[in-house]
PDB file of N, CA and C in Angstrom:
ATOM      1  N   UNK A   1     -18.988   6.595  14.501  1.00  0.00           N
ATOM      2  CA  UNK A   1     -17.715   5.931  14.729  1.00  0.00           C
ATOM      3  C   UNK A   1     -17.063   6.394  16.030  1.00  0.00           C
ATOM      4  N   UNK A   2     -17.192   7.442  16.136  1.00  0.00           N
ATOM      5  CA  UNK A   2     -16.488   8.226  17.579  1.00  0.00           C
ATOM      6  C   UNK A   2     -16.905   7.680  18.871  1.00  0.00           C
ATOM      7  N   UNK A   3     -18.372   7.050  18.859  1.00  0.00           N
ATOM      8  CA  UNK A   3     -18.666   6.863  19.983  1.00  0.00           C
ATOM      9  C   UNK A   3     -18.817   5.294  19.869  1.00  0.00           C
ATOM     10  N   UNK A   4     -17.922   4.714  18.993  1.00  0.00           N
ATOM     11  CA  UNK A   4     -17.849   3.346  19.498  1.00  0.00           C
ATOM     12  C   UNK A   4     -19.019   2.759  18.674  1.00  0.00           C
ATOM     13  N   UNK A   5     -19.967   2.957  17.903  1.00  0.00           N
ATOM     14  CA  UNK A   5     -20.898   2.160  17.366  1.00  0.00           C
ATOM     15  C   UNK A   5     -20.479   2.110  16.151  1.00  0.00           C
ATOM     16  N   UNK A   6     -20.707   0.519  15.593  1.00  0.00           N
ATOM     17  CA  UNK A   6     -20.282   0.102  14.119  1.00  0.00           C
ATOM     18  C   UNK A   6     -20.740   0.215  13.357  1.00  0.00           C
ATOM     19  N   UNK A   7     -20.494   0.703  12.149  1.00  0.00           N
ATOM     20  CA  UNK A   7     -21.623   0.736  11.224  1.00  0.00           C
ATOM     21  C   UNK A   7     -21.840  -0.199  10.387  1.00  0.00           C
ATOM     22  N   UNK A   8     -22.753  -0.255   9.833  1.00  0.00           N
ATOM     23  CA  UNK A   8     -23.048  -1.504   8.458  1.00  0.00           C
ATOM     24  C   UNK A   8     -23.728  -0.463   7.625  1.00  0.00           C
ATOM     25  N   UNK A   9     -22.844  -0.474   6.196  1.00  0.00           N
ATOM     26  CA  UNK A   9     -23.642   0.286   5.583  1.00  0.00           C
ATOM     27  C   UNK A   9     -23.105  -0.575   3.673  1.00  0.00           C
ATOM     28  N   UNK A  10     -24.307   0.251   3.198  1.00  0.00           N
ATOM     29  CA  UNK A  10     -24.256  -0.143   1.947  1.00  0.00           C
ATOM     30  C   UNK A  10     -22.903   0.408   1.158  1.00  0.00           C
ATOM     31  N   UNK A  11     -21.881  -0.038   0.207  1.00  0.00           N
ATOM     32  CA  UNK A  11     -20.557   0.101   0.146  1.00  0.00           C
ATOM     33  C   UNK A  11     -20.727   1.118  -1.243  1.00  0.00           C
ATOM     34  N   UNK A  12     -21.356   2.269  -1.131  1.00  0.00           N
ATOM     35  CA  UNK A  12     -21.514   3.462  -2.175  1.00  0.00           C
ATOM     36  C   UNK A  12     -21.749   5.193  -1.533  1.00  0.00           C
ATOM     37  N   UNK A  13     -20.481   5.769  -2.302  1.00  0.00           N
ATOM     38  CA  UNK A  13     -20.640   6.989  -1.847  1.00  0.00           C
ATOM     39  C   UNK A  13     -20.397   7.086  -0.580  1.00  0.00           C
ATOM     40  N   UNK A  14     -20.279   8.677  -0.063  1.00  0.00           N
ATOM     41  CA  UNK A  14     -20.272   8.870   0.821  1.00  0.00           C
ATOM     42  C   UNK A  14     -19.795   8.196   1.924  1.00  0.00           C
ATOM     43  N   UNK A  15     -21.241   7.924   2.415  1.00  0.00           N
ATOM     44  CA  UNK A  15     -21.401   7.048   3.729  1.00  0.00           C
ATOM     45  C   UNK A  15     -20.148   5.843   3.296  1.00  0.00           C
ATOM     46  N   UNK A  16     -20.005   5.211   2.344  1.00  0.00           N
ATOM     47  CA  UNK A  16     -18.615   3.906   2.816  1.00  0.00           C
ATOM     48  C   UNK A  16     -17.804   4.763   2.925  1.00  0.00           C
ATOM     49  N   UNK A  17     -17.163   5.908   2.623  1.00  0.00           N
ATOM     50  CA  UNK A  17     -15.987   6.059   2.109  1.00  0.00           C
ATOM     51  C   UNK A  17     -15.225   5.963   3.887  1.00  0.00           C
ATOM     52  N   UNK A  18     -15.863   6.515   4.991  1.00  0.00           N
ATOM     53  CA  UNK A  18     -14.988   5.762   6.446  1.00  0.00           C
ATOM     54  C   UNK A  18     -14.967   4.598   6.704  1.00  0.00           C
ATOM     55  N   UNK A  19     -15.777   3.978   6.150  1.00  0.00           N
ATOM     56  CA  UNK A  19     -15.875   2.546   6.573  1.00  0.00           C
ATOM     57  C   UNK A  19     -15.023   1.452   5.717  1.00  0.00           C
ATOM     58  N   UNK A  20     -14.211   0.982   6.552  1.00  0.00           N
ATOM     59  CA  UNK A  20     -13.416  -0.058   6.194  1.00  0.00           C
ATOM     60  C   UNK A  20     -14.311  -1.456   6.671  1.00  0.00           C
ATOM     61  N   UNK A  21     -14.625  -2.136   5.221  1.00  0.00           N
ATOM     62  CA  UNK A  21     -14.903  -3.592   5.957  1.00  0.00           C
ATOM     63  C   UNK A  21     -14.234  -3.913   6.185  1.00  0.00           C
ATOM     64  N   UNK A  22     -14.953  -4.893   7.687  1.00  0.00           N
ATOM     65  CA  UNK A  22     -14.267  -5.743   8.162  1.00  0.00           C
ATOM     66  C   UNK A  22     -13.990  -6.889   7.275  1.00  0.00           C
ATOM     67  N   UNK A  23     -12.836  -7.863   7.387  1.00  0.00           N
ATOM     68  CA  UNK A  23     -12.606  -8.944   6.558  1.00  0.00           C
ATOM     69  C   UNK A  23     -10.472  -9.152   7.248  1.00  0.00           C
ATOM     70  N   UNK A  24     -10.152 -10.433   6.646  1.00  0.00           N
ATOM     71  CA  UNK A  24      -9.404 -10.641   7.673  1.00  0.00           C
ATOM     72  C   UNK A  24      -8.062 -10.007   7.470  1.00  0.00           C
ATOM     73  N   UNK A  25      -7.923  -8.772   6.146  1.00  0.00           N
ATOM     74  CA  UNK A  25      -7.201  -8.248   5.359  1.00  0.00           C
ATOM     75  C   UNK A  25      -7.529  -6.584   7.096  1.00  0.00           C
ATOM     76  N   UNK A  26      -8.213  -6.319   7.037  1.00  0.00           N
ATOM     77  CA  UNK A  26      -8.346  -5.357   7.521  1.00  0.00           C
ATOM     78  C   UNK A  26      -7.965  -5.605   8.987  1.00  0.00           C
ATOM     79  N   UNK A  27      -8.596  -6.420   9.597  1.00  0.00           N
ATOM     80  CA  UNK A  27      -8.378  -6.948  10.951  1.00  0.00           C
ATOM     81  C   UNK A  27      -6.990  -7.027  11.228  1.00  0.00           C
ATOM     82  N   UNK A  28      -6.218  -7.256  10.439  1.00  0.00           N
ATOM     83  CA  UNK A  28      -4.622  -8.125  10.763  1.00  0.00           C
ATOM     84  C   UNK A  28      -4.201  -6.743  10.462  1.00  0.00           C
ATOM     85  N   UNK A  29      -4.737  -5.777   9.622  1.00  0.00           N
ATOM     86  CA  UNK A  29      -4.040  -4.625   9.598  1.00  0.00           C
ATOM     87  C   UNK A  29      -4.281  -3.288  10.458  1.00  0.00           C
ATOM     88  N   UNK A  30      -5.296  -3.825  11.445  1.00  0.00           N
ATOM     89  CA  UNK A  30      -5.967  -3.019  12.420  1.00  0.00           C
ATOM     90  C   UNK A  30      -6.741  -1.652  11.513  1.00  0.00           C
ATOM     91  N   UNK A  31      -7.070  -1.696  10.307  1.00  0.00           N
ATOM     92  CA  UNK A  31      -8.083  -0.551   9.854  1.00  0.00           C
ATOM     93  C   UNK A  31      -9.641  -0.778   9.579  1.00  0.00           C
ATOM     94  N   UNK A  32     -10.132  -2.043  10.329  1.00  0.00           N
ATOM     95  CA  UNK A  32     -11.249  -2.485  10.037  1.00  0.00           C
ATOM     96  C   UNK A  32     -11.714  -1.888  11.348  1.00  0.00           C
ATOM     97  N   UNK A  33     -13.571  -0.828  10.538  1.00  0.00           N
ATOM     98  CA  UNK A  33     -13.893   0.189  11.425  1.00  0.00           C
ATOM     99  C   UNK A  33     -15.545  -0.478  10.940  1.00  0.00           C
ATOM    100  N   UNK A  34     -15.503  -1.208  10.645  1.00  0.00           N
ATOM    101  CA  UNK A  34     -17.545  -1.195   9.982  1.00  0.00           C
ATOM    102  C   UNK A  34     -17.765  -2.672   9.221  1.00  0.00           C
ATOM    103  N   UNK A  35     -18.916  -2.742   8.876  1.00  0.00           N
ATOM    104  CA  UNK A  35     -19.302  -3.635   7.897  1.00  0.00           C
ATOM    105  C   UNK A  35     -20.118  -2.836   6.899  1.00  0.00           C
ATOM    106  N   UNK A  36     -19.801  -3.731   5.436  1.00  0.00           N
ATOM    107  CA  UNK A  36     -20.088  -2.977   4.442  1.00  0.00           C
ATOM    108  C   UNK A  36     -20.536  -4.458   3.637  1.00  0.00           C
ATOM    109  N   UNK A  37     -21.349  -3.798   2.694  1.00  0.00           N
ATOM    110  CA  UNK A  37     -22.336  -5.119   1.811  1.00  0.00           C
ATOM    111  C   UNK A  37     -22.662  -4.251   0.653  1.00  0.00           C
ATOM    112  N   UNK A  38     -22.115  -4.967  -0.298  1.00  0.00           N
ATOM    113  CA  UNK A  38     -22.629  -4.566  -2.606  1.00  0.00           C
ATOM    114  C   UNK A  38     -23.329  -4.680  -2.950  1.00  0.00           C
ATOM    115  N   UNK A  39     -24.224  -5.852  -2.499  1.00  0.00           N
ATOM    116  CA  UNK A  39     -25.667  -6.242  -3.054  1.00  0.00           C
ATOM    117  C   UNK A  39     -26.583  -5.367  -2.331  1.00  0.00           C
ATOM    118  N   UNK A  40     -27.203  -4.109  -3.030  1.00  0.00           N
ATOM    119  CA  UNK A  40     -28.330  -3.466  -2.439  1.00  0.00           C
ATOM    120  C   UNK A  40     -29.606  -4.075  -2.602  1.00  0.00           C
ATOM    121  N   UNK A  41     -29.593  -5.279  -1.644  1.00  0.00           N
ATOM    122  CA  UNK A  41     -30.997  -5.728  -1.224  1.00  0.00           C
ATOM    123  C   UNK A  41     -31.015  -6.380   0.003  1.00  0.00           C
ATOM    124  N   UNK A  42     -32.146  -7.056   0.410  1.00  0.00           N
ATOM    125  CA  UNK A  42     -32.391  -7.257   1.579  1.00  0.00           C
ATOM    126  C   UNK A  42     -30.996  -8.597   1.945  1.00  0.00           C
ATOM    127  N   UNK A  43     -30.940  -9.459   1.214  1.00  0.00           N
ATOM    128  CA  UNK A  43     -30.067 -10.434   1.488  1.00  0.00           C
ATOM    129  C   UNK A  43     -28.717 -10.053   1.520  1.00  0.00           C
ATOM    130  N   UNK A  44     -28.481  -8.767   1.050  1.00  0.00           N
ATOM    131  CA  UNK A  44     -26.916  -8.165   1.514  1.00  0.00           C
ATOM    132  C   UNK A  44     -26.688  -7.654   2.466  1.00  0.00           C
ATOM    133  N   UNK A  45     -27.994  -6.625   3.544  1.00  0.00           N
ATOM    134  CA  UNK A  45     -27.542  -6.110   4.831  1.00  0.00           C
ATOM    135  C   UNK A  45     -27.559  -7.282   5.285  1.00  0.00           C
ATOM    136  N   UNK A  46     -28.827  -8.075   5.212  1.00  0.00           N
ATOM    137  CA  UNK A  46     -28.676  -9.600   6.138  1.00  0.00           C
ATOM    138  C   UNK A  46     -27.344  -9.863   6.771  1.00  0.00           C
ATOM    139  N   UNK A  47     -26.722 -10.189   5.070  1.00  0.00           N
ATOM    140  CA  UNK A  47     -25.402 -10.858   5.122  1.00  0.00           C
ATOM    141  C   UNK A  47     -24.297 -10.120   5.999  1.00  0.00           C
ATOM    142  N   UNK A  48     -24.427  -8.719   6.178  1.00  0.00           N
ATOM    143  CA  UNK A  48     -23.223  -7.399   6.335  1.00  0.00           C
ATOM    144  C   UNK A  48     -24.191  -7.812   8.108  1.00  0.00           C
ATOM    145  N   UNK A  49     -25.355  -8.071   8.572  1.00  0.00           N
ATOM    146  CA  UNK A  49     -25.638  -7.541  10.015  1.00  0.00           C
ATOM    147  C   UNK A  49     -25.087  -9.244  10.320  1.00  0.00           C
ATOM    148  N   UNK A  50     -25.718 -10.240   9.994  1.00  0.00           N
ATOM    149  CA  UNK A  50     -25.143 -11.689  10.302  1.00  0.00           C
ATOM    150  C   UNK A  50     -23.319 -11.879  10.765  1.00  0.00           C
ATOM    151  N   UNK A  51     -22.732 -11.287   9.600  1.00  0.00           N
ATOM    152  CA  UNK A  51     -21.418 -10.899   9.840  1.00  0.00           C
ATOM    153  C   UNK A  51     -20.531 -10.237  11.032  1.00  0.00           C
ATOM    154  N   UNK A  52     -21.672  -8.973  11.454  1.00  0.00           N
ATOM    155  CA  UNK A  52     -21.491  -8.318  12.685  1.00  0.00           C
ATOM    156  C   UNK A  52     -22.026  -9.187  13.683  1.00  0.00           C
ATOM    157  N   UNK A  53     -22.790  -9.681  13.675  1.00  0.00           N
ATOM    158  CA  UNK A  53     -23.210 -10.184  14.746  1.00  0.00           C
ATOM    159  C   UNK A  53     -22.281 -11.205  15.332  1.00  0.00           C
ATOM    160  N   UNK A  54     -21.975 -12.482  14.036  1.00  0.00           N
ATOM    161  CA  UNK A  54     -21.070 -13.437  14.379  1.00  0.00           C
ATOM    162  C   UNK A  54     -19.811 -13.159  14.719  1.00  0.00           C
ATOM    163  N   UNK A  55     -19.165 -11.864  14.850  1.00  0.00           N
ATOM    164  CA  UNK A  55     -17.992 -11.414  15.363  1.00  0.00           C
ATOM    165  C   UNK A  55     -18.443 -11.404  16.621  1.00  0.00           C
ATOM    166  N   UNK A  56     -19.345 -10.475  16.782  1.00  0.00           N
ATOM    167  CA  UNK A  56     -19.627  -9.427  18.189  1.00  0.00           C
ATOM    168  C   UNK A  56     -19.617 -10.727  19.050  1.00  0.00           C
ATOM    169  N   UNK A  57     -20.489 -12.153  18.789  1.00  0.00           N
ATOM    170  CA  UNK A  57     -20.431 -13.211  20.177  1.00  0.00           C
ATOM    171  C   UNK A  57     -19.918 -14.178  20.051  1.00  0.00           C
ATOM    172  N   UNK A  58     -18.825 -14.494  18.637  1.00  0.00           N
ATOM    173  CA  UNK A  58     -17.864 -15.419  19.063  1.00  0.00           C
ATOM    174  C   UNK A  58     -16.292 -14.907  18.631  1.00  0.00           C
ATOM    175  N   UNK A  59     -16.053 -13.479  18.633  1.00  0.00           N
ATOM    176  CA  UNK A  59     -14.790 -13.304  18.602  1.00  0.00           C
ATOM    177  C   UNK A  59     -14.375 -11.718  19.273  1.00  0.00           C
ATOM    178  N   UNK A  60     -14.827 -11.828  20.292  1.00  0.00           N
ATOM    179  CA  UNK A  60     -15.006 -10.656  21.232  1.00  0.00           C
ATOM    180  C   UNK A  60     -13.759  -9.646  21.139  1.00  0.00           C
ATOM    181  N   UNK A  61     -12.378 -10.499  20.923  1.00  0.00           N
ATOM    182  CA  UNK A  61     -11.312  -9.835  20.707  1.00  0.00           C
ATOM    183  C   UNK A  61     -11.119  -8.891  19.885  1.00  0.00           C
ATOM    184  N   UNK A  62     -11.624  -9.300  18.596  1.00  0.00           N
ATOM    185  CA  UNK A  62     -12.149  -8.593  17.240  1.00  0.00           C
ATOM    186  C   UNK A  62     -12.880  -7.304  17.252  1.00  0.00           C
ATOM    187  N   UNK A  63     -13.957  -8.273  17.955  1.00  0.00           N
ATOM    188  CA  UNK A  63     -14.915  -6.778  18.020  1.00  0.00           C
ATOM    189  C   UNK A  63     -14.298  -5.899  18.735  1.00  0.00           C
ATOM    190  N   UNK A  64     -13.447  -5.632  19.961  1.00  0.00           N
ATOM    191  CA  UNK A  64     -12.821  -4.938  20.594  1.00  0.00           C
ATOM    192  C   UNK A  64     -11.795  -3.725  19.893  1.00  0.00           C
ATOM    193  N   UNK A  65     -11.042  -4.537  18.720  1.00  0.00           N
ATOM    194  CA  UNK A  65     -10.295  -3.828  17.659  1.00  0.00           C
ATOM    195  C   UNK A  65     -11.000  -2.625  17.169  1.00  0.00           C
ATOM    196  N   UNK A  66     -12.033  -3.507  16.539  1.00  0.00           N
ATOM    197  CA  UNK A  66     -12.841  -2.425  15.377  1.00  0.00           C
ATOM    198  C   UNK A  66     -13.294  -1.249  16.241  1.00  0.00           C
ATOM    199  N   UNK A  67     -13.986  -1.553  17.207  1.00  0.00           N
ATOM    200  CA  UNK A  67     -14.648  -0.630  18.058  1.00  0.00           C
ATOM    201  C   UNK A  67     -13.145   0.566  18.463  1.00  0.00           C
ATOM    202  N   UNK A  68     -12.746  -0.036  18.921  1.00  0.00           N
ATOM    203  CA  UNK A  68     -11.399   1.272  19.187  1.00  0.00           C
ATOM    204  C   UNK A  68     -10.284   1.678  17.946  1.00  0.00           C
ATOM    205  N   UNK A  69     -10.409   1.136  17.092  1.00  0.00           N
ATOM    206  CA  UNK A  69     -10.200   1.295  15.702  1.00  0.00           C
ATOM    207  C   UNK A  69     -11.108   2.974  15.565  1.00  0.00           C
ATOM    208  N   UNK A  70     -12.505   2.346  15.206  1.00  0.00           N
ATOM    209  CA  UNK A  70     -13.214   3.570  14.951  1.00  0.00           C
ATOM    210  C   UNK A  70     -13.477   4.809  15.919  1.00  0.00           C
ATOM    211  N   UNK A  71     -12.841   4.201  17.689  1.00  0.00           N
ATOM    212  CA  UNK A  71     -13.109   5.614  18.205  1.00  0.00           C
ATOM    213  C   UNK A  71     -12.043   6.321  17.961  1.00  0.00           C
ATOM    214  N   UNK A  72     -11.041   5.827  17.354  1.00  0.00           N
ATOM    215  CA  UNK A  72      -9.679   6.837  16.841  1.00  0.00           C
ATOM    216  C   UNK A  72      -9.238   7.196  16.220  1.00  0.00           C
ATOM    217  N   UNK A  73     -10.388   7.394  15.197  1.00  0.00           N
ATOM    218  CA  UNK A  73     -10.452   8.079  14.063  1.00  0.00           C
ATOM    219  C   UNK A  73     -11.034   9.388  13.856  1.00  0.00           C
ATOM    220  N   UNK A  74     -10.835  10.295  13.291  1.00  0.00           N
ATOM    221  CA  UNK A  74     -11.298  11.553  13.022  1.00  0.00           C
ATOM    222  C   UNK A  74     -12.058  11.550  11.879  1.00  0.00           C
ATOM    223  N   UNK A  75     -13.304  11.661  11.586  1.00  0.00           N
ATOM    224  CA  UNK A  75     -14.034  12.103  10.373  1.00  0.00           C
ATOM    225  C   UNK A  75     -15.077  13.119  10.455  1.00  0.00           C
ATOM    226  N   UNK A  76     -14.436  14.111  11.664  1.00  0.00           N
ATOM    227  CA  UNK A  76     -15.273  15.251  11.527  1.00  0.00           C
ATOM    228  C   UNK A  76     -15.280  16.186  10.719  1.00  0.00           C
ATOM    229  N   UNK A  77     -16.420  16.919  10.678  1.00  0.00           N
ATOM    230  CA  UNK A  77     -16.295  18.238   9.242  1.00  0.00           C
ATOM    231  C   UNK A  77     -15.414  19.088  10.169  1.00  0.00           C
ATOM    232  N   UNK A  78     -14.498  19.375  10.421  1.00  0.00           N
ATOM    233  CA  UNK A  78     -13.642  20.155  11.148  1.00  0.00           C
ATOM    234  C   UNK A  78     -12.325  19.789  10.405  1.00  0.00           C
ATOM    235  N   UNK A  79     -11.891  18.335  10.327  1.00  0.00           N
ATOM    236  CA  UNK A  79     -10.924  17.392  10.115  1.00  0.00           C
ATOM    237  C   UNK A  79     -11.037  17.324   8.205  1.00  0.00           C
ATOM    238  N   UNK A  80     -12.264  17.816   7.870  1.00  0.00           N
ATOM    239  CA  UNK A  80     -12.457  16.997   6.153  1.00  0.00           C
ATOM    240  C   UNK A  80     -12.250  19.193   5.804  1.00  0.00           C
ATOM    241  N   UNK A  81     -12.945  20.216   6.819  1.00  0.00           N
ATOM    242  CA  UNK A  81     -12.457  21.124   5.942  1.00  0.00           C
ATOM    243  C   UNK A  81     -11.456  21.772   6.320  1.00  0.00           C
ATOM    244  N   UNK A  82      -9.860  21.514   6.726  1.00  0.00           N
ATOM    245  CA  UNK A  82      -8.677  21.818   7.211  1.00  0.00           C
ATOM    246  C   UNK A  82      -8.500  21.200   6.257  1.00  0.00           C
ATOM    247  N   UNK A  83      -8.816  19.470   5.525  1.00  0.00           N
ATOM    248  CA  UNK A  83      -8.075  19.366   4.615  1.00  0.00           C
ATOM    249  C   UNK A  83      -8.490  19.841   3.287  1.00  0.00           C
ATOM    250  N   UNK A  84      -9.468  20.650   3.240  1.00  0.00           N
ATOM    251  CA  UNK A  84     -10.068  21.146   1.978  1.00  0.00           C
ATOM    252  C   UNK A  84      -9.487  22.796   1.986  1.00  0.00           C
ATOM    253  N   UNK A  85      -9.173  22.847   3.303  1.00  0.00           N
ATOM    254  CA  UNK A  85      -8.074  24.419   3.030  1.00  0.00           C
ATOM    255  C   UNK A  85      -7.236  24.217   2.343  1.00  0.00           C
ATOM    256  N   UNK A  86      -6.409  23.155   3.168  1.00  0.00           N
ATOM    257  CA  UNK A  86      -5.198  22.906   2.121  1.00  0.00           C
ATOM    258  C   UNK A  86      -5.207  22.525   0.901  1.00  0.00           C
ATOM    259  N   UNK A  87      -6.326  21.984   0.422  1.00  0.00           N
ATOM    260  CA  UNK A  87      -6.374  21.811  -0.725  1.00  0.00           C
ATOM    261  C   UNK A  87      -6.053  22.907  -2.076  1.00  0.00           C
ATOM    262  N   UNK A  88      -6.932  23.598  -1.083  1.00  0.00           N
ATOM    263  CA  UNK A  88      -7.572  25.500  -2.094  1.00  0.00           C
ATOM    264  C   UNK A  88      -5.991  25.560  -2.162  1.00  0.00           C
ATOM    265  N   UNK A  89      -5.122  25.854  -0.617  1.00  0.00           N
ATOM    266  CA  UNK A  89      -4.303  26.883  -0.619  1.00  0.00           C
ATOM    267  C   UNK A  89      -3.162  25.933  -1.444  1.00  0.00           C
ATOM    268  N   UNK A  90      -2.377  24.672  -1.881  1.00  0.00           N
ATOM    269  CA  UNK A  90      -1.538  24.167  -2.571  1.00  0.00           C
ATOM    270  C   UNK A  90      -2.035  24.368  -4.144  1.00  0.00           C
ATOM    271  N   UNK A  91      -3.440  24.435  -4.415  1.00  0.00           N
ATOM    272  CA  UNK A  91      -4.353  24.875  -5.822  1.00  0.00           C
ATOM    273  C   UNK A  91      -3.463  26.275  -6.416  1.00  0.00           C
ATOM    274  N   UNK A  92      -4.112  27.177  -5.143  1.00  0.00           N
ATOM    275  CA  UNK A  92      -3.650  28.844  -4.832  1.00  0.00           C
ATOM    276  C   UNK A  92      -2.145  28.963  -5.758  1.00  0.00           C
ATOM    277  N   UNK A  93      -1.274  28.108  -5.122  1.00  0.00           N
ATOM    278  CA  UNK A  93       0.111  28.746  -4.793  1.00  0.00           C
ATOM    279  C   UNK A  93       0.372  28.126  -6.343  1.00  0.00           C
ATOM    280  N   UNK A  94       0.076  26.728  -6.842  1.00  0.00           N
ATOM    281  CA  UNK A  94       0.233  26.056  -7.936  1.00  0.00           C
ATOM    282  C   UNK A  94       0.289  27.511  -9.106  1.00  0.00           C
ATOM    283  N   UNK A  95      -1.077  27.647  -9.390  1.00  0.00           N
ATOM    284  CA  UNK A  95      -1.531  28.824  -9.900  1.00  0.00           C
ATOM    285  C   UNK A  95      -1.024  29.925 -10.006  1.00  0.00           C
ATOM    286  N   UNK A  96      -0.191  30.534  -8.432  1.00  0.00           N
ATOM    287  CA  UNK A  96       0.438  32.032  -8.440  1.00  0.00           C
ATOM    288  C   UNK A  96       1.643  31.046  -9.235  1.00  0.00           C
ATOM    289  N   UNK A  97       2.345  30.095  -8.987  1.00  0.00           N
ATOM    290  CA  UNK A  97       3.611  29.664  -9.651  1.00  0.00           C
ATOM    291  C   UNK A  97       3.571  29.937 -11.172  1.00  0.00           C
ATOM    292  N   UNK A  98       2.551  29.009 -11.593  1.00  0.00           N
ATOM    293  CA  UNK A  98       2.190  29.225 -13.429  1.00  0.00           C
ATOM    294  C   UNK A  98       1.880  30.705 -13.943  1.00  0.00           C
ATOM    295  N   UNK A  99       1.058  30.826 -13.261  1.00  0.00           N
ATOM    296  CA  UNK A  99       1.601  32.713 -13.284  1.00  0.00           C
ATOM    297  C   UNK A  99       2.634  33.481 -13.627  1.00  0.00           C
ATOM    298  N   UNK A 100       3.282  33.348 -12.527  1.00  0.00           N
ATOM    299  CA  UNK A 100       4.698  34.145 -12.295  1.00  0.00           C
ATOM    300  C   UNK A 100       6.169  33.584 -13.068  1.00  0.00           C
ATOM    301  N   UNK A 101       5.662  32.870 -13.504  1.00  0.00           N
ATOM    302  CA  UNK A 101       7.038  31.997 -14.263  1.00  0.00           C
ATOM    303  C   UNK A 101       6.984  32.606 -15.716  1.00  0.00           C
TER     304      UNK A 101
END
């Protein structure tokens, strides 16, 4: 995503959870970063790369969004474990509270 390439990926786990399909809900809300497809078989990437494609050469504007959409996003492991500190440390303090009360 950082360097500007879109992804198409299958919409499970992991790998979707950055990817916002595109669709015209996302676009108008500027968080569309990827294409994503449910049917795990061949006729669903089809459908998810056909999709990309028909943006990329007849709505250039679009594609322009998504692409800088996704370079301005952060989903580095740097970014996912700062928020998994905070996680521990609001856990932490929860805990010393129930404690100490």
């Amino acid at each position: 995503l950082k360097c500007g390439t879109i992804p198409i990926v299958h919409d499970t786990g992991g790998v979707a959870d950055p990817v916002f399909n595109t669709r015209e809900e996302t676009l108008a809300d500027q968080s569309a970063n990827g294409f994503s497809f449910d049917d795990f078989s061949v006729v669903g990437l089809e459908r998810a790369l056909e999709r990309g494609c028909n943006l990329y050469l007849h709505n250039r504007q679009a594609w322009e969004q998504i692409v800088t959409t996704a370079m301005s996003q952060d989903w580095s492991w740097k970014r996912s474990a700062r928020e998994y500190v905070a996680l521990y440390e609001q856990t932490v303090a929860r805990v010393k509270e129930t404690i100490c009360a």
